[in-house]
PDB file of N, CA and C in Angstrom:
ATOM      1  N   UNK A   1      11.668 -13.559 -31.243  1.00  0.00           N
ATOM      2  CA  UNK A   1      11.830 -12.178 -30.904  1.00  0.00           C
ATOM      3  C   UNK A   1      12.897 -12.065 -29.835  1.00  0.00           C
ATOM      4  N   UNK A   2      14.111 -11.197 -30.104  1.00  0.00           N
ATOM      5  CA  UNK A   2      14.948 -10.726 -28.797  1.00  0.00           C
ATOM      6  C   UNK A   2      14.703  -9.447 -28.319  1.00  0.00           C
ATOM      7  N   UNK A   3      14.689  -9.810 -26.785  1.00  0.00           N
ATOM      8  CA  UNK A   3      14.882  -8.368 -26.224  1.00  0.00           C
ATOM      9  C   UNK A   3      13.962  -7.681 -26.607  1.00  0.00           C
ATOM     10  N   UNK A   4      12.690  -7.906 -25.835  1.00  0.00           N
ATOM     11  CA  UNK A   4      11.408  -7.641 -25.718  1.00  0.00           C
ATOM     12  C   UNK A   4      11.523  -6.017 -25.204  1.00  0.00           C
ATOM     13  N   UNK A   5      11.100  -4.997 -26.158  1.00  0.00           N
ATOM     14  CA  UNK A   5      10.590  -3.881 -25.414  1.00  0.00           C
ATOM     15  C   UNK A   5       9.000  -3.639 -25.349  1.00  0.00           C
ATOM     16  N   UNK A   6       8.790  -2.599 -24.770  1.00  0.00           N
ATOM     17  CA  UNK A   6       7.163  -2.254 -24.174  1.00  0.00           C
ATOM     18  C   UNK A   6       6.028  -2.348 -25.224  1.00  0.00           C
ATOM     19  N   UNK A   7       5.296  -3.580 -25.332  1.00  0.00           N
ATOM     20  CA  UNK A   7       4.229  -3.923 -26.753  1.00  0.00           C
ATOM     21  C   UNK A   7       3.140  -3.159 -26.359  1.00  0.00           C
ATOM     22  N   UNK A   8       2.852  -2.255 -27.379  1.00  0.00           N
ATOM     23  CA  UNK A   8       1.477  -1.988 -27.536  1.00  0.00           C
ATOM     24  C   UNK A   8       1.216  -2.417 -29.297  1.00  0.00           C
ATOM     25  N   UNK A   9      -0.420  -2.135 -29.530  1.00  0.00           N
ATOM     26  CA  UNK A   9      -0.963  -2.642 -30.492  1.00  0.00           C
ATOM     27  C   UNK A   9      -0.675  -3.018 -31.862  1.00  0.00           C
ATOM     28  N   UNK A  10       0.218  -1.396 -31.752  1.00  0.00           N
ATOM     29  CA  UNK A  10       0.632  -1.153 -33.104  1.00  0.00           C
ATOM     30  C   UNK A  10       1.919  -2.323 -33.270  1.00  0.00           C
ATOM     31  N   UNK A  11       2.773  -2.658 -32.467  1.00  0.00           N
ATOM     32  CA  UNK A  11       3.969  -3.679 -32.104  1.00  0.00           C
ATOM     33  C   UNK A  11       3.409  -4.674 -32.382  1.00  0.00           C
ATOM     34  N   UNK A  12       2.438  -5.420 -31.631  1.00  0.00           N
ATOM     35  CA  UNK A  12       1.960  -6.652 -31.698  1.00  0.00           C
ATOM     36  C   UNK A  12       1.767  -6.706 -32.887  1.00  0.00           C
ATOM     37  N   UNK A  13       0.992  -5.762 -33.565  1.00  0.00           N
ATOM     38  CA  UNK A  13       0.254  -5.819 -34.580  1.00  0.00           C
ATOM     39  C   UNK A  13       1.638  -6.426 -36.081  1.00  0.00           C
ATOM     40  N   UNK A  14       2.208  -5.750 -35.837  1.00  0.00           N
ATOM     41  CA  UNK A  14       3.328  -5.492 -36.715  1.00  0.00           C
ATOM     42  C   UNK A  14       4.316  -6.825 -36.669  1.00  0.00           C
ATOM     43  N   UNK A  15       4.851  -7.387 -35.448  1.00  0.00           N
ATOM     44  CA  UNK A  15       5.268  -8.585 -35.035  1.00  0.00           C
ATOM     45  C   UNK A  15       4.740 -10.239 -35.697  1.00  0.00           C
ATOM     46  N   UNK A  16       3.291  -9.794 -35.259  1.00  0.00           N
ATOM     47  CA  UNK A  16       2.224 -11.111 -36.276  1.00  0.00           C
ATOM     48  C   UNK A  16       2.323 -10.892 -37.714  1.00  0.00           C
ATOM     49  N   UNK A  17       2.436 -10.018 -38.470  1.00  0.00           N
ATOM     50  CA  UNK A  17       2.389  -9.500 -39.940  1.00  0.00           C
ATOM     51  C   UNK A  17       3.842 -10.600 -40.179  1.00  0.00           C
ATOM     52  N   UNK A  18       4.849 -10.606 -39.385  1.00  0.00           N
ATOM     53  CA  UNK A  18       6.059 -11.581 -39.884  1.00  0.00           C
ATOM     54  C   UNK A  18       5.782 -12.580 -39.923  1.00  0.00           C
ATOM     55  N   UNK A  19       4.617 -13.013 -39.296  1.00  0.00           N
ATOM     56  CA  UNK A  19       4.234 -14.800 -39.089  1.00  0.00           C
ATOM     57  C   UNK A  19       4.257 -15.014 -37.081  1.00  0.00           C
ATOM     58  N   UNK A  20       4.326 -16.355 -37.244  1.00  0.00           N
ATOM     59  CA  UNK A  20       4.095 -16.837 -35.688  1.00  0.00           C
ATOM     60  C   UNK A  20       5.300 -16.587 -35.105  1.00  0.00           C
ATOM     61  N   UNK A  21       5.229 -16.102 -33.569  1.00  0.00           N
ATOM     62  CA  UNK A  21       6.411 -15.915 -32.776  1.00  0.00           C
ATOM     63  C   UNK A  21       6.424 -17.897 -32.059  1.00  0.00           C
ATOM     64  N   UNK A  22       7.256 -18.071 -32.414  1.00  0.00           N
ATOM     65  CA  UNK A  22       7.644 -19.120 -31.411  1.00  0.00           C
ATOM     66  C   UNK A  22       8.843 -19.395 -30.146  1.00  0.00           C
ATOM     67  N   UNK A  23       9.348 -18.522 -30.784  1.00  0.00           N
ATOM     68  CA  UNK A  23      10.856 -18.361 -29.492  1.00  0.00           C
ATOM     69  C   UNK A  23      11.047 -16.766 -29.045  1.00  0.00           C
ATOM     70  N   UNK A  24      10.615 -16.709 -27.756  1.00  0.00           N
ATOM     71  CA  UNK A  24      10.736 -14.960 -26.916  1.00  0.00           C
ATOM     72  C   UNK A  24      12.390 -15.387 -26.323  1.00  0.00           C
ATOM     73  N   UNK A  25      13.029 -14.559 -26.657  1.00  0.00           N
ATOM     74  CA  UNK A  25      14.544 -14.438 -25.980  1.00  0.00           C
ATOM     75  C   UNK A  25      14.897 -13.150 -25.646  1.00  0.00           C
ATOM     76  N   UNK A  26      15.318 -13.445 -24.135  1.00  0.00           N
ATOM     77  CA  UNK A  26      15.264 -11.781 -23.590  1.00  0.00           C
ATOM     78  C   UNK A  26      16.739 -11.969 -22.831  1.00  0.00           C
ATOM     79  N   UNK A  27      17.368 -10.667 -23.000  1.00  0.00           N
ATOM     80  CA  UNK A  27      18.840 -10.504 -22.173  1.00  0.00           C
ATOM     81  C   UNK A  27      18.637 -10.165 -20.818  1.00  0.00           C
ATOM     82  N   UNK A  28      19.415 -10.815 -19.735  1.00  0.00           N
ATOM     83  CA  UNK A  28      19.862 -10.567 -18.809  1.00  0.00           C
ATOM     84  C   UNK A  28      18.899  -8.962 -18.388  1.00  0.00           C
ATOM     85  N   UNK A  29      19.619  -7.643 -18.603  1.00  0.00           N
ATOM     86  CA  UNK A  29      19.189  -6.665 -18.162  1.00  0.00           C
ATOM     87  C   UNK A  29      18.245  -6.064 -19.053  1.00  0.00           C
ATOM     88  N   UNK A  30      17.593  -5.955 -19.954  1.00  0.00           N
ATOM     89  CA  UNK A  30      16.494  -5.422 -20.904  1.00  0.00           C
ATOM     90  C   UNK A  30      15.246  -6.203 -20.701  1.00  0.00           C
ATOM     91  N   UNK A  31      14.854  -6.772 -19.194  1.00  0.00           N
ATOM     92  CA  UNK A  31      13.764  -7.980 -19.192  1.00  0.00           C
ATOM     93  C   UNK A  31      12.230  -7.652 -19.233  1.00  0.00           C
ATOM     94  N   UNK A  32      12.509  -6.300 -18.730  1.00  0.00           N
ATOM     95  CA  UNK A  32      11.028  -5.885 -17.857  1.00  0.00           C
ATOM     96  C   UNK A  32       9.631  -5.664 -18.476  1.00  0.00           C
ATOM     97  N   UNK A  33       9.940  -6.206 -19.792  1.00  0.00           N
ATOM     98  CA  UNK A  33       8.221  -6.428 -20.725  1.00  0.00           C
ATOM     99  C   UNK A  33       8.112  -7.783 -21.642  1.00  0.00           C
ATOM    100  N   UNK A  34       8.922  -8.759 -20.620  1.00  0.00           N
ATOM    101  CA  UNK A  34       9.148  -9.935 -21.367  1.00  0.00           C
ATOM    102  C   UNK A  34       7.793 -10.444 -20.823  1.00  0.00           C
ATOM    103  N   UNK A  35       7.289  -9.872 -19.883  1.00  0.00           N
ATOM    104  CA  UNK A  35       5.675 -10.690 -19.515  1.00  0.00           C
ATOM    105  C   UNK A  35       4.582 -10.270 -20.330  1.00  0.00           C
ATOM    106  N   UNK A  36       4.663  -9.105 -20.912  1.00  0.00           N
ATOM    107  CA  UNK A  36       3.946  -8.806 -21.567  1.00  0.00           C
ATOM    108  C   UNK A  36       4.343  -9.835 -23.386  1.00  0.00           C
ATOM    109  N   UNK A  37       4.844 -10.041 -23.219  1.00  0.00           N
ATOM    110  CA  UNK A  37       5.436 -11.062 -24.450  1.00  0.00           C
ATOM    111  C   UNK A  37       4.898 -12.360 -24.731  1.00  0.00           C
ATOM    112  N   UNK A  38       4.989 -12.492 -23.445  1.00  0.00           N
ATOM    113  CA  UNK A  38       4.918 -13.899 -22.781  1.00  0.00           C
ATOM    114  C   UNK A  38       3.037 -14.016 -23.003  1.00  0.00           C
ATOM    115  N   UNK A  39       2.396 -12.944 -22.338  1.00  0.00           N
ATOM    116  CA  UNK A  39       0.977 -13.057 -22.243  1.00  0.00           C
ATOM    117  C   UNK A  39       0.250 -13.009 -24.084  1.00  0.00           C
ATOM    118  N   UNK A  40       1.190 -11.889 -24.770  1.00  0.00           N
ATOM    119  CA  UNK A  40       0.794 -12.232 -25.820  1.00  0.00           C
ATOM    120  C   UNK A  40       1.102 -13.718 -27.069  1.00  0.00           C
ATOM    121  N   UNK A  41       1.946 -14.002 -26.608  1.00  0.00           N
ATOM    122  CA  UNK A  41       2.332 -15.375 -27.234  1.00  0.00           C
ATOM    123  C   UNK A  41       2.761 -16.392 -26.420  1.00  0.00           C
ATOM    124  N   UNK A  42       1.399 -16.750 -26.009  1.00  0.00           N
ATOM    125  CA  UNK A  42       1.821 -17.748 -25.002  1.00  0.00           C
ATOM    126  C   UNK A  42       2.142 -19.150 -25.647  1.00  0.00           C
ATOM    127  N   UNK A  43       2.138 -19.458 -26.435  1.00  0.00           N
ATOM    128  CA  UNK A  43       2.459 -20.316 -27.180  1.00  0.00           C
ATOM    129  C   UNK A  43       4.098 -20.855 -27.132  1.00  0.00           C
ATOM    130  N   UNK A  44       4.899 -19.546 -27.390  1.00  0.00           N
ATOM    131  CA  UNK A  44       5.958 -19.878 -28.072  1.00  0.00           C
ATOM    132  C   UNK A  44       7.003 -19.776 -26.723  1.00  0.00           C
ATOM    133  N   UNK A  45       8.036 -20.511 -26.876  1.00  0.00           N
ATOM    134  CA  UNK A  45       9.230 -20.818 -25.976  1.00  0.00           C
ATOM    135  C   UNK A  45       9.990 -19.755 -25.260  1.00  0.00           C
ATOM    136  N   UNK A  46      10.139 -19.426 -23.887  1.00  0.00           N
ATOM    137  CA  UNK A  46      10.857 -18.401 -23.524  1.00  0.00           C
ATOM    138  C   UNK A  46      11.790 -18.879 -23.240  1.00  0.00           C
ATOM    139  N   UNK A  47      13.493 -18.616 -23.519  1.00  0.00           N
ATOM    140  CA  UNK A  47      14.665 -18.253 -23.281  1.00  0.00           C
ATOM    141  C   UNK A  47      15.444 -17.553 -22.518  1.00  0.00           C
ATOM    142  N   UNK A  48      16.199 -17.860 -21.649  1.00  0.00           N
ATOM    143  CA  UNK A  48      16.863 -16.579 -20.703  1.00  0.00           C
ATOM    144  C   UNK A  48      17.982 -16.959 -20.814  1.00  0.00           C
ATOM    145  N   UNK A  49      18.672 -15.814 -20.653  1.00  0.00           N
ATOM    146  CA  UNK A  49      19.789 -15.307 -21.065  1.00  0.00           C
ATOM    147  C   UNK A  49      20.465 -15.580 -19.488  1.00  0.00           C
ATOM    148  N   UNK A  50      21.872 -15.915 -19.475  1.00  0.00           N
ATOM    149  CA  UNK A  50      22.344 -16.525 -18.227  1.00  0.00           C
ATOM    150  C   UNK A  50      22.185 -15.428 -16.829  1.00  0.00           C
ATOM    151  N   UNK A  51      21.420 -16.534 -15.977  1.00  0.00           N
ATOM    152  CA  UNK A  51      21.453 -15.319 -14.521  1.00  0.00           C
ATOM    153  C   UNK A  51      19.843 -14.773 -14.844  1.00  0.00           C
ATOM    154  N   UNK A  52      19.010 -14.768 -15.959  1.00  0.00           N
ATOM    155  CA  UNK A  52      17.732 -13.936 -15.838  1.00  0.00           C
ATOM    156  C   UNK A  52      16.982 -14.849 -15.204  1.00  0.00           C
ATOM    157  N   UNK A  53      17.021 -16.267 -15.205  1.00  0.00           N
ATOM    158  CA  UNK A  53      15.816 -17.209 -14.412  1.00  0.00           C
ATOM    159  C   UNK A  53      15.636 -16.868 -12.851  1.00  0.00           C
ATOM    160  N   UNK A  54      16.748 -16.926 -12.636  1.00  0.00           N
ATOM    161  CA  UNK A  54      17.286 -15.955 -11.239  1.00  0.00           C
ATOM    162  C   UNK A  54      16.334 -15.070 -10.636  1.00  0.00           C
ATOM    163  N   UNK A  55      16.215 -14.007 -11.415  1.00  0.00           N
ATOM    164  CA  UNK A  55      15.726 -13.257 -11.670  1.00  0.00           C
ATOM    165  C   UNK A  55      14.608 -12.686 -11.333  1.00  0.00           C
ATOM    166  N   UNK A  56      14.187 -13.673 -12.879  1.00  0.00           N
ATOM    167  CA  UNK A  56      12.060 -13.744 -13.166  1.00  0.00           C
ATOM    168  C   UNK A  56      11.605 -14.866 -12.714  1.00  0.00           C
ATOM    169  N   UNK A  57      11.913 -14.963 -11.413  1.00  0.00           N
ATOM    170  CA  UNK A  57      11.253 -16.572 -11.018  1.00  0.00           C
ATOM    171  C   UNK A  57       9.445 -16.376 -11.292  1.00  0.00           C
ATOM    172  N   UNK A  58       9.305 -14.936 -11.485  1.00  0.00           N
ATOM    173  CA  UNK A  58       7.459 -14.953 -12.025  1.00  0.00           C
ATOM    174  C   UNK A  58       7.391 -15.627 -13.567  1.00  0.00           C
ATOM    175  N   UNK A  59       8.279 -16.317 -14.368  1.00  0.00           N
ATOM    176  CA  UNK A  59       8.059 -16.383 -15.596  1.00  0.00           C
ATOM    177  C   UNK A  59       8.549 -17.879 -15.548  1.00  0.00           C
ATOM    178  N   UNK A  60       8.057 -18.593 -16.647  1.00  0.00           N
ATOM    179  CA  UNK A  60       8.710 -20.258 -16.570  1.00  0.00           C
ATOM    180  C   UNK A  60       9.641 -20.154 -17.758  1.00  0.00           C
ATOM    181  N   UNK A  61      10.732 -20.364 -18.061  1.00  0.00           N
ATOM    182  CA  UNK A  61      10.920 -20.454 -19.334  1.00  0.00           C
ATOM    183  C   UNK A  61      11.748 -21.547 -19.553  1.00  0.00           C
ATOM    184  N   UNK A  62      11.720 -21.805 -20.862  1.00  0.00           N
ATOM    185  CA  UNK A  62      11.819 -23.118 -21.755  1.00  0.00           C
ATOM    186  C   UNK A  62      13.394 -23.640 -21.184  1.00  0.00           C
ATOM    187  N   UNK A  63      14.220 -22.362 -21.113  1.00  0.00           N
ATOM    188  CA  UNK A  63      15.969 -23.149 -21.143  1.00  0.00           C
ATOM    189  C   UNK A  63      16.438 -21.833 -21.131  1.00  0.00           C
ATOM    190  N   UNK A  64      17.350 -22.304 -20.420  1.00  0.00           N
ATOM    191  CA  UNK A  64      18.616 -21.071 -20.202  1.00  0.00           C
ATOM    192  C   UNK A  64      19.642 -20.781 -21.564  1.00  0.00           C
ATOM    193  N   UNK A  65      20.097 -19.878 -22.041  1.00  0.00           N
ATOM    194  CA  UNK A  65      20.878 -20.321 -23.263  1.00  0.00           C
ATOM    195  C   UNK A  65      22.031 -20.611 -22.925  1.00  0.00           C
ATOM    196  N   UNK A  66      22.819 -21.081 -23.943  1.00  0.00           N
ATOM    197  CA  UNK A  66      24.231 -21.412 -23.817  1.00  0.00           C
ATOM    198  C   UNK A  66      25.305 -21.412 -24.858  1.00  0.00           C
ATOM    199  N   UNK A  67      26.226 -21.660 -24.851  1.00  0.00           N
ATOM    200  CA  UNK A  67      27.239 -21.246 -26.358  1.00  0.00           C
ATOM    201  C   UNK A  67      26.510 -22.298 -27.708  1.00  0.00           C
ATOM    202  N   UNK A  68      25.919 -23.087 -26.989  1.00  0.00           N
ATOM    203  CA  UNK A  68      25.321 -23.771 -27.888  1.00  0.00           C
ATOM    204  C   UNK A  68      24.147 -23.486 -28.390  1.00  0.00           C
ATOM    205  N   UNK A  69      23.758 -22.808 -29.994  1.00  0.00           N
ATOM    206  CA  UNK A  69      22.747 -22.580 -30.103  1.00  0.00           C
ATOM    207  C   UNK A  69      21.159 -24.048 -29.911  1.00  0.00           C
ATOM    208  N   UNK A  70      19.941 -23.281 -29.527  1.00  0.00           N
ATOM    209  CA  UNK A  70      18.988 -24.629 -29.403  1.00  0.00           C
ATOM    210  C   UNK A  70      18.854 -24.795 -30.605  1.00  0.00           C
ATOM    211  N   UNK A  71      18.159 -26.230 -30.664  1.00  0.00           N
ATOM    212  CA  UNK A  71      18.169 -27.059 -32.137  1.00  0.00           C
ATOM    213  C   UNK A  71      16.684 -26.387 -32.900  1.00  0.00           C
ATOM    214  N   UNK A  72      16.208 -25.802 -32.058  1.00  0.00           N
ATOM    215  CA  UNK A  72      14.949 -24.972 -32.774  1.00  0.00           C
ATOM    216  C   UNK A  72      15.778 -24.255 -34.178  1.00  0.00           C
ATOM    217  N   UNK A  73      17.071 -23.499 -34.165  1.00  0.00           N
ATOM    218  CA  UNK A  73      17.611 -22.362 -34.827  1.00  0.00           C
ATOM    219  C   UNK A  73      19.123 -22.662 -35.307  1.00  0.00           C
ATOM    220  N   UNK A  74      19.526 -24.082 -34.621  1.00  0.00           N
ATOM    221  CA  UNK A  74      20.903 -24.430 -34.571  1.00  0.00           C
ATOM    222  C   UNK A  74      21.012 -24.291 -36.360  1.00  0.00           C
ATOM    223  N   UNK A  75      20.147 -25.213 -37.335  1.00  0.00           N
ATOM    224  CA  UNK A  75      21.054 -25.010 -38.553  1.00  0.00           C
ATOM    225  C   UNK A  75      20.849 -23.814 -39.452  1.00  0.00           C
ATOM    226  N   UNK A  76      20.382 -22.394 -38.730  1.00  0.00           N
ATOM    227  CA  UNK A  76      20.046 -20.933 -39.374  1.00  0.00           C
ATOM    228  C   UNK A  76      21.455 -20.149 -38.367  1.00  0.00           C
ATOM    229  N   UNK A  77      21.256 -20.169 -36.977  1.00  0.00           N
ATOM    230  CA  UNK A  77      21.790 -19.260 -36.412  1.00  0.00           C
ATOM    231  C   UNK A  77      22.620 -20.295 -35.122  1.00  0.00           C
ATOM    232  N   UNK A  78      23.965 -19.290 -35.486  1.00  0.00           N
ATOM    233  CA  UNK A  78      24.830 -19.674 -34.187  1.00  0.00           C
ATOM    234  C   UNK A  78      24.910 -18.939 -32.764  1.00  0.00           C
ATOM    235  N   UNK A  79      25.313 -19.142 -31.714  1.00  0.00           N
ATOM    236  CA  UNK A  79      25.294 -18.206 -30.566  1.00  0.00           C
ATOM    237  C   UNK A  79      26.660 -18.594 -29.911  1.00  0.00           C
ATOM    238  N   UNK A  80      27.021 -17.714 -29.354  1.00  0.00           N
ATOM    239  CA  UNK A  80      28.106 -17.918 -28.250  1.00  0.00           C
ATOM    240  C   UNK A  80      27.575 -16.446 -26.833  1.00  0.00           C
ATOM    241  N   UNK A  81      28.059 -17.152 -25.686  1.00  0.00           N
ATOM    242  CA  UNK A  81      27.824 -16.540 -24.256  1.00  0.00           C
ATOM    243  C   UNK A  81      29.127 -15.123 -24.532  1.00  0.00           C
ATOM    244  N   UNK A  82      28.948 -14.350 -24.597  1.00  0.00           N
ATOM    245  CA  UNK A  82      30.037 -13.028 -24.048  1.00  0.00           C
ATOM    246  C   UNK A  82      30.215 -13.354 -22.910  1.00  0.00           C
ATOM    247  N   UNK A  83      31.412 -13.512 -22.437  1.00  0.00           N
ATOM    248  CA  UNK A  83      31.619 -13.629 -20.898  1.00  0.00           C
ATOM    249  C   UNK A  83      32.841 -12.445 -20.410  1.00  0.00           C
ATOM    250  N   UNK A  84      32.986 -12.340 -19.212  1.00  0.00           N
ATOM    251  CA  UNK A  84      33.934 -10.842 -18.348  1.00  0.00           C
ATOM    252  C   UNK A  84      33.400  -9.925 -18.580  1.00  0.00           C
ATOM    253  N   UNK A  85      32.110  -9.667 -18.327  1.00  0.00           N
ATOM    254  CA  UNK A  85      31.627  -8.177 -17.936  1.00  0.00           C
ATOM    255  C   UNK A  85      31.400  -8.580 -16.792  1.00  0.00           C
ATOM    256  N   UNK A  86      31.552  -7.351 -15.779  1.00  0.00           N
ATOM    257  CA  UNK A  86      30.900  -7.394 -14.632  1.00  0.00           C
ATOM    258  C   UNK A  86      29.372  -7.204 -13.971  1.00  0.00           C
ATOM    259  N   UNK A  87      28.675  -6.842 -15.212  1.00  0.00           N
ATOM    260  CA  UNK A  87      27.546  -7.043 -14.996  1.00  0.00           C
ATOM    261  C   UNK A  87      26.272  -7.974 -15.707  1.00  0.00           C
ATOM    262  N   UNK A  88      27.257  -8.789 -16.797  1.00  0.00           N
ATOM    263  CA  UNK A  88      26.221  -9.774 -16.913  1.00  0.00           C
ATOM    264  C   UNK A  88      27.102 -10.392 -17.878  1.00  0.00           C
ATOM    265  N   UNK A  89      25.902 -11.588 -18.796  1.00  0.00           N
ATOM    266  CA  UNK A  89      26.663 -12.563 -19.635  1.00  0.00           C
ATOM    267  C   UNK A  89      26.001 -12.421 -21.083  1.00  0.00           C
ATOM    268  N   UNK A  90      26.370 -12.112 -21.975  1.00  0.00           N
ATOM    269  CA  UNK A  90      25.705 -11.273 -23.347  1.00  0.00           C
ATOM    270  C   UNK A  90      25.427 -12.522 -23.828  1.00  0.00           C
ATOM    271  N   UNK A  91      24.724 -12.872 -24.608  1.00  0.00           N
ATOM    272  CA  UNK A  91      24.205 -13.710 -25.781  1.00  0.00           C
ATOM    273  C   UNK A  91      24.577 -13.405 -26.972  1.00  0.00           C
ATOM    274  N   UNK A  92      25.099 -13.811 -27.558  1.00  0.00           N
ATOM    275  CA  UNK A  92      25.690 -12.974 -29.064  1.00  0.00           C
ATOM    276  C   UNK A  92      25.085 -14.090 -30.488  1.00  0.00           C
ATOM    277  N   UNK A  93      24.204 -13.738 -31.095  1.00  0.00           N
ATOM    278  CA  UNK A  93      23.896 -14.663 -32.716  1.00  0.00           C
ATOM    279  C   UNK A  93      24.472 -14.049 -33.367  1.00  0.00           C
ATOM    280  N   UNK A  94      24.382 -15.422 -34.502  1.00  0.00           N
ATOM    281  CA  UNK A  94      25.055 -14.960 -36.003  1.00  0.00           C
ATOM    282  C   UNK A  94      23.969 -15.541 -36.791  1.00  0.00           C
ATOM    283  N   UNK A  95      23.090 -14.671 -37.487  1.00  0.00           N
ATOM    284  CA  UNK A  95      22.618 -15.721 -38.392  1.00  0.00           C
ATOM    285  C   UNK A  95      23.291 -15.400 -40.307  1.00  0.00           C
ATOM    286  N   UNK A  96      23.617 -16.853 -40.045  1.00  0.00           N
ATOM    287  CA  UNK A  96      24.623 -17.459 -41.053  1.00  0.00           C
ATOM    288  C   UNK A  96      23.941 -16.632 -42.445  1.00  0.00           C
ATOM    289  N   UNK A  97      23.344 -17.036 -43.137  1.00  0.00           N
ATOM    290  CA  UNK A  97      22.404 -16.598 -44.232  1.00  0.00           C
ATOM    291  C   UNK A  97      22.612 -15.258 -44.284  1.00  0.00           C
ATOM    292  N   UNK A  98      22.554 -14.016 -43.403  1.00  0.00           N
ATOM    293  CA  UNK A  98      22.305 -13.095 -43.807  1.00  0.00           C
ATOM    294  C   UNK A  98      23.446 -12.135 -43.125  1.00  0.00           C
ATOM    295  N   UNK A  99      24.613 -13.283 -42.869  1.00  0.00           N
ATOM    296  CA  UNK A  99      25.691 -12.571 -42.068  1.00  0.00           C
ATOM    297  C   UNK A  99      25.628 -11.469 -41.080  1.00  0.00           C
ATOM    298  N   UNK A 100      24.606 -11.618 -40.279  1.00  0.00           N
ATOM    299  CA  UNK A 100      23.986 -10.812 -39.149  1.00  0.00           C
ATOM    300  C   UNK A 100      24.610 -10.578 -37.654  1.00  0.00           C
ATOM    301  N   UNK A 101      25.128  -9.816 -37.240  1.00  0.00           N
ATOM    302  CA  UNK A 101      25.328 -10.291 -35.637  1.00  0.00           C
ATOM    303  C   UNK A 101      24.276  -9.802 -34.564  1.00  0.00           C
ATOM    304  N   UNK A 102      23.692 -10.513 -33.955  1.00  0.00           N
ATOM    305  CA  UNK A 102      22.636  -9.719 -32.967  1.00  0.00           C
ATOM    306  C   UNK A 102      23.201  -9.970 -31.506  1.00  0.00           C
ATOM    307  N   UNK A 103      23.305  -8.446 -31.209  1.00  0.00           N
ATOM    308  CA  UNK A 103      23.768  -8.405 -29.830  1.00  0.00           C
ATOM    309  C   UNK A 103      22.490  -7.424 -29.288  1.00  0.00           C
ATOM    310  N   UNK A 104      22.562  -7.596 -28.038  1.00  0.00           N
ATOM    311  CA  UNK A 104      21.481  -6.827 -26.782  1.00  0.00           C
ATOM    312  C   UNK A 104      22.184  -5.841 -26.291  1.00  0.00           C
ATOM    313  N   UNK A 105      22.377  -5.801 -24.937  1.00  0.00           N
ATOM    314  CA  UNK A 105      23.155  -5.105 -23.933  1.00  0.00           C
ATOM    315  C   UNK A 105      24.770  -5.015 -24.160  1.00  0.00           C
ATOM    316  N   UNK A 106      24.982  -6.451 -25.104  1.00  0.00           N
ATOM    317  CA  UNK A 106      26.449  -5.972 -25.226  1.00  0.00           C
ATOM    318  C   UNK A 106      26.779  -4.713 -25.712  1.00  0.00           C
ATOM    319  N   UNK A 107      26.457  -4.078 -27.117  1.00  0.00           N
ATOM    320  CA  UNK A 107      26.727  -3.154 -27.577  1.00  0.00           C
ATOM    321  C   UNK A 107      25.480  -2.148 -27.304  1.00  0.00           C
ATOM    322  N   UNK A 108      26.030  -0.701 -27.209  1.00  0.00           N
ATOM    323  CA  UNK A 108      25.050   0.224 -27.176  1.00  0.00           C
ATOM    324  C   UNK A 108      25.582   1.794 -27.363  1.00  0.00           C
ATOM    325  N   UNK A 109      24.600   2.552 -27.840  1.00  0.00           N
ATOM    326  CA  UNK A 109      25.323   3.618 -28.553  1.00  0.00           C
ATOM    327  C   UNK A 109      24.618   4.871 -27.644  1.00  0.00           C
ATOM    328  N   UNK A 110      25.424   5.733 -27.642  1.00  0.00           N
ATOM    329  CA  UNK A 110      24.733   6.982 -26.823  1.00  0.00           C
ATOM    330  C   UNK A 110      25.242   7.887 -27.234  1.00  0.00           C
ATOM    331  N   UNK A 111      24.450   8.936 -27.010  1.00  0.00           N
ATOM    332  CA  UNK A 111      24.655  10.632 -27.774  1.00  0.00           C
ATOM    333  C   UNK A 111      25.857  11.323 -27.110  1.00  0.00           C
ATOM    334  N   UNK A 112      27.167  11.414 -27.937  1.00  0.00           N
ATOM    335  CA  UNK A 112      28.025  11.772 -26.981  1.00  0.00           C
ATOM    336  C   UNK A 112      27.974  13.518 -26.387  1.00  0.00           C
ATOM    337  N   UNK A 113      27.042  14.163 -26.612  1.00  0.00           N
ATOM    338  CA  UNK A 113      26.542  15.326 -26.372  1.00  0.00           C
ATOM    339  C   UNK A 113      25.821  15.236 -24.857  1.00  0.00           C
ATOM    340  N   UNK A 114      25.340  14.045 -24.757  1.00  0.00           N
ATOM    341  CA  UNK A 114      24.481  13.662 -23.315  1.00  0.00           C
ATOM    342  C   UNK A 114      25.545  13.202 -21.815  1.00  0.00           C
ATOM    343  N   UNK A 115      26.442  12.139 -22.812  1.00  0.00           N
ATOM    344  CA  UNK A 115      27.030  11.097 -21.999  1.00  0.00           C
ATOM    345  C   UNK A 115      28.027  12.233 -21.677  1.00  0.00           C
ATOM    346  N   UNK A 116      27.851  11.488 -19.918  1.00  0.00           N
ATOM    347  CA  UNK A 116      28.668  12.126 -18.727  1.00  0.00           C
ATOM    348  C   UNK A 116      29.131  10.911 -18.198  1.00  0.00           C
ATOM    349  N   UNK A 117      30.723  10.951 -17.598  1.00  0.00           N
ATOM    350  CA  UNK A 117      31.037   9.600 -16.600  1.00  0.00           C
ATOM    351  C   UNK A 117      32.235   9.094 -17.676  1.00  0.00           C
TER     352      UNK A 117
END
């Protein structure tokens, strides 16, 4: 699972229906219900995204990521670090198979009716 937002029942519920979570991977700035993640699958491996260990020193997790995807996912999905933002370091996958890109915080879309600045 990336980029844990706020689980309630119906989430959890829905999450297990895919099978077992074994790897929680959370970005840099989207962290703040990765404990609740964590409590529900305590089992499976947490991941941080560069600079979050920092962070959540309340959380243990497995490994920091790096351009190198872990060998849990290495022969499904690739990763590389986004680097030069000034406010953090993106995680970017590809999973190969289904020509996917999963980004977090890098990309994000807003209502240009709202957005001011």
């Amino acid at each position: 699972m990336c980029s844990p937002i706020r689980l309630d029942g119906g989430l959890k519920a829905a999450v297990d229906e895919c099978g077992p979570v074994r790897h929680l991977v959370s970005p840099k700035l989207h962290h703040l219900y990765l404990a609740e993640w964590v409590q529900a699958w305590p089992t499976a491996k947490v991941y941080a995204s560069p600079g979050l260990a920092k962070r959540r020193r309340d959380l243990s997790f497995h490994s920091e990521l790096r351009d190198e995807p872990d060998r849990a996912w290495a022969a499904d999905i690739d990763q590389v670090i986004f680097h030069g933002s000034f406010a953090m370091e993106e995680v970017v996958f590809f999973h190969r198979a289904s020509r996917t890109a999963i980004v977090t915080d890098l990309v994000q879309r807003f209502d240009p009716a709202t957005l001011r600045g």
